[in-house]
Structures are given as C-alpha cells and as structure tokens.
Protein backbone atom coordinates (compact mmCIF):
# COMPACT_ATOMS: atom_id res chain seq x y z
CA UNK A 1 -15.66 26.37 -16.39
CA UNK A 2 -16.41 28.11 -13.74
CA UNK A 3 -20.34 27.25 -13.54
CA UNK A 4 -18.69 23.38 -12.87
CA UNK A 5 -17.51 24.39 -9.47
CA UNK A 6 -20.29 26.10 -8.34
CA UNK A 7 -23.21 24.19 -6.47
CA UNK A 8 -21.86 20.87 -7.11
CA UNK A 9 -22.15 18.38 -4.62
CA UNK A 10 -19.79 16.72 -1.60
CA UNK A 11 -18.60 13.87 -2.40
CA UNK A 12 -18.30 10.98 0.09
CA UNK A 13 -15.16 8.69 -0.13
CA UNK A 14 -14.88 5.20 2.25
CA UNK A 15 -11.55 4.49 3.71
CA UNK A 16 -9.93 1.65 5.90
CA UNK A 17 -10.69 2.25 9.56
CA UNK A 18 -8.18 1.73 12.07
CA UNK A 19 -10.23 -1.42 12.72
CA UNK A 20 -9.84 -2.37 9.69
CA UNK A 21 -5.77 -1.67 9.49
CA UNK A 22 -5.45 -3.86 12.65
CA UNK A 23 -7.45 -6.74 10.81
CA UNK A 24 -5.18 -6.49 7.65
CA UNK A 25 -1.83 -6.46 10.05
CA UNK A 26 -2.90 -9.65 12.38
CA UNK A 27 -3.49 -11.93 8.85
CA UNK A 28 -0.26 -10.97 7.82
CA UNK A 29 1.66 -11.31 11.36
CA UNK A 30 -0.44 -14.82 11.51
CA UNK A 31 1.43 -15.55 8.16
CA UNK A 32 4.40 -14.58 8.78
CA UNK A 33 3.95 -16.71 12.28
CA UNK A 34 3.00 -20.01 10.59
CA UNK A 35 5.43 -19.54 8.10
CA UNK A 36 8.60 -18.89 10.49
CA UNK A 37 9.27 -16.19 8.49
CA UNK A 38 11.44 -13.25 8.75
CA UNK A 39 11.45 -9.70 9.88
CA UNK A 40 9.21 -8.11 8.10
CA UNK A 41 7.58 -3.79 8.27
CA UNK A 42 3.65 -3.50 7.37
CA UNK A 43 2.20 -0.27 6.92
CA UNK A 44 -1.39 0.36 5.77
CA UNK A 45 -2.34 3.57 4.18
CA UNK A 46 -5.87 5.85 3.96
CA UNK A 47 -6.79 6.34 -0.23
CA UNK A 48 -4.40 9.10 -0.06
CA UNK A 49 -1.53 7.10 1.37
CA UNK A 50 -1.47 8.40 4.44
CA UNK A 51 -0.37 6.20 7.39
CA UNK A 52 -3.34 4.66 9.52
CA UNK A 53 -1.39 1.70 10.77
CA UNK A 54 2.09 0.30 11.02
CA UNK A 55 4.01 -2.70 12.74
CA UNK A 56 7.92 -3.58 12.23
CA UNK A 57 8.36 -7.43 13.45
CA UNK A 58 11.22 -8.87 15.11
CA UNK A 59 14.19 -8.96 12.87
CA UNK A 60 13.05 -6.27 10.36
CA UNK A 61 16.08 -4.56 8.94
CA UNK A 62 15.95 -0.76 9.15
CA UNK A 63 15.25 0.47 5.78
CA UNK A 64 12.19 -1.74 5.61
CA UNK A 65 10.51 0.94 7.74
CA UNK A 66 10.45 3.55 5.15
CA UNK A 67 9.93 0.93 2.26
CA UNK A 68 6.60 -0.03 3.22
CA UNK A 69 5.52 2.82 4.33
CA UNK A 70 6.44 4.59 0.72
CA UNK A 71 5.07 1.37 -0.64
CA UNK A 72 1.60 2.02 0.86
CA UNK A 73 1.75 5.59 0.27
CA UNK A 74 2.58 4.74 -3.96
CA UNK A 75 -0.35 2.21 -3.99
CA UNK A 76 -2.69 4.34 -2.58
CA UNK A 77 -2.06 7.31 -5.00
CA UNK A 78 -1.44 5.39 -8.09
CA UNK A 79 -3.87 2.67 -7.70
CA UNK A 80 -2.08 -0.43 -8.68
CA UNK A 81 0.01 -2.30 -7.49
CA UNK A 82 3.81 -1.17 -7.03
CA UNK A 83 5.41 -4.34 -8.82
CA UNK A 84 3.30 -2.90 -11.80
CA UNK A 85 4.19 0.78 -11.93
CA UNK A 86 8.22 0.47 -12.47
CA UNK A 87 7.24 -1.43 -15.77
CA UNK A 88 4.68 1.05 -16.67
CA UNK A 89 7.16 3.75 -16.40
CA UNK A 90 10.15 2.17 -17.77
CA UNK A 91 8.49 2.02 -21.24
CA UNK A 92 7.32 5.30 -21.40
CA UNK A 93 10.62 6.16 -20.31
CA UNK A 94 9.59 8.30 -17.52
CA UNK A 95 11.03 7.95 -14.61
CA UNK A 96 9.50 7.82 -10.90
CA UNK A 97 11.43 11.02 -10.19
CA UNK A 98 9.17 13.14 -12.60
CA UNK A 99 6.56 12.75 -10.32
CA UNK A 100 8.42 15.27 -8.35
CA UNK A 101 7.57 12.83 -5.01
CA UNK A 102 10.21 11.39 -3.54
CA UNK A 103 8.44 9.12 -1.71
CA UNK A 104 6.97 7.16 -5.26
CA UNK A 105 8.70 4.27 -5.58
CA UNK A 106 8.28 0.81 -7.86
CA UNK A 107 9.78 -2.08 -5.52
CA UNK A 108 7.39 -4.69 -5.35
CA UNK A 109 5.04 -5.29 -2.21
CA UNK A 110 2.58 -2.25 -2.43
CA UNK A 111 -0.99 -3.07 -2.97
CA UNK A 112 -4.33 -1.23 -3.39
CA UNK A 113 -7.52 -2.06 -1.37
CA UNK A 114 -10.10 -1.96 -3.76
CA UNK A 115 -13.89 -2.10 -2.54
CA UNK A 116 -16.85 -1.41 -4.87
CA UNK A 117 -14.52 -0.24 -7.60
CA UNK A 118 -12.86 2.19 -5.13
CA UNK A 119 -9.27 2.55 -3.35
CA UNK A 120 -9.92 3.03 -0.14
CA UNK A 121 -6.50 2.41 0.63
CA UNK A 122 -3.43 0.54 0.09
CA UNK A 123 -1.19 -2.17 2.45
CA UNK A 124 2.68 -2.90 1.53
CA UNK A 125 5.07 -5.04 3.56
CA UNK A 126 8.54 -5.37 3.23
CA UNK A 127 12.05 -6.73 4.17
CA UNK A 128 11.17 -10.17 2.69
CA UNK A 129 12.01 -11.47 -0.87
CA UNK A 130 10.15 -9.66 -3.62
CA UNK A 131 7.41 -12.41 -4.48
CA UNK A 132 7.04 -12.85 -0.27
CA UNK A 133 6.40 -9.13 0.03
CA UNK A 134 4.07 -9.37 -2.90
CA UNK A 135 1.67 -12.23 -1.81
CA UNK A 136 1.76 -11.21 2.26
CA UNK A 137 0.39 -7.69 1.21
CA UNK A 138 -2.45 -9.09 -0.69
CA UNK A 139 -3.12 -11.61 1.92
CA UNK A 140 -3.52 -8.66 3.84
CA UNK A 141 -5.74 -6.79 1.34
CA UNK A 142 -7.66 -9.80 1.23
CA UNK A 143 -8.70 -9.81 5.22
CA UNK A 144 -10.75 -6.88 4.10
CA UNK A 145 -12.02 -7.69 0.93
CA UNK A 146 -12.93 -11.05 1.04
C-alpha cells in the first residue's frame, strides 16, 4: 500500500471560473426576467462545493440563501443532482444526517456541471417551486455546457 503513494503523479482537476459563475448567473437572472418570476438565491459552487459565486434577487425569502448555497455545495460532492439523492437515500434507509454534514441536503434544485465526464462544479437556485428551481439550475448548467 504504501508503494501506491509514493511517486505517483499530480493530478489536474478543471473547475468553473468566476467567469464562468457570472455566465451561469446572467442565463438564469435573464430567465427569471422574461419569465416575471419571483425572488429567487443562485449560488454556484467549485467541484468541492465551495462558493465561487452567489446572487439573491429581489424578493428572495431569507432561508433561500442558505438553501442554494447547501444545494450547490450537495451537488458538487455527490455528483447528481439533489432531487435524486433524497430518493437514493430513502431506500437504503440512510438518512442525509449519516453523512455527518449538516450542510447535505435532498430539496430539489442542486445540479452538477459535468464537462468531459467530470464535475467541475455544481449550480442550485432556490425560493421558487420545486420543478422551477429544478429547470432554472440546469438552464444555468447549460450556459456552460452547451
């Protein structure tokens, strides 16, 4: 075991730049814009769900700050999608608490950015119905990806 971490090599990871975070937030502000919608909080997250970006809109209600950010954050480190990962959980009957994170959570609107087959980081917005959160977030994972 030990020969495996000696001489190995550094590995390189991408991540979203903050170029990249601002792109992701305007598509989703020019949604939310043509749409009339609500208040709304958007937070974008590095692979390891660490904040690079965040906006709260007019109208967002408080606890939608710390909803998308922990959104983001569970994306990032799970890699799927949020709306997926209460499910996943729920029938192996382990709750998101055993992760011993308080900041995991399962409400819908977290999203990975995939590239190439790798995270390199995660959007989630919310203060908006479920399926609204859901579909702005990977509008906004789409400004990157294409």
């Amino acid at each position: 075991m030990a020969a495996a971490c000696r001489g190995g090599t550094v590995r390189s990871r991408r991540e979203l730049s903050h170029d990249d975070a601002r792109q992701i937030i305007e598509a989703i502000c020019g949604a939310l814009e043509e749409s009339g919608g609500g208040g709304a909080a958007i937070a974008v997250a590095d692979p390891h769900g660490e904040l690079i970006a965040f906006l709260r809109t007019d109208g967002c209600r408080p606890s939608a700050v710390t909803l998308a950010m922990n959104k983001a954050y569970t994306a990032a480190r799970e890699h799927m999608a949020t709306a997926e990962l209460g499910p996943i959980m729920a029938a192996k009957g382990f709750p998101l608490t055993n992760f011993g994170d308080l900041r995991f959570l399962s409400f819908p609107g977290g999203v990975p950015i995939v590239v190439d087959g790798e995270v390199v980081g995660a959007v989630a917005v919310s203060g908006l119905p479920d399926q609204v959160d859901i579909d702005l977030a990977h509008l906004g994972a789409r400004a990157i990806t294409g």
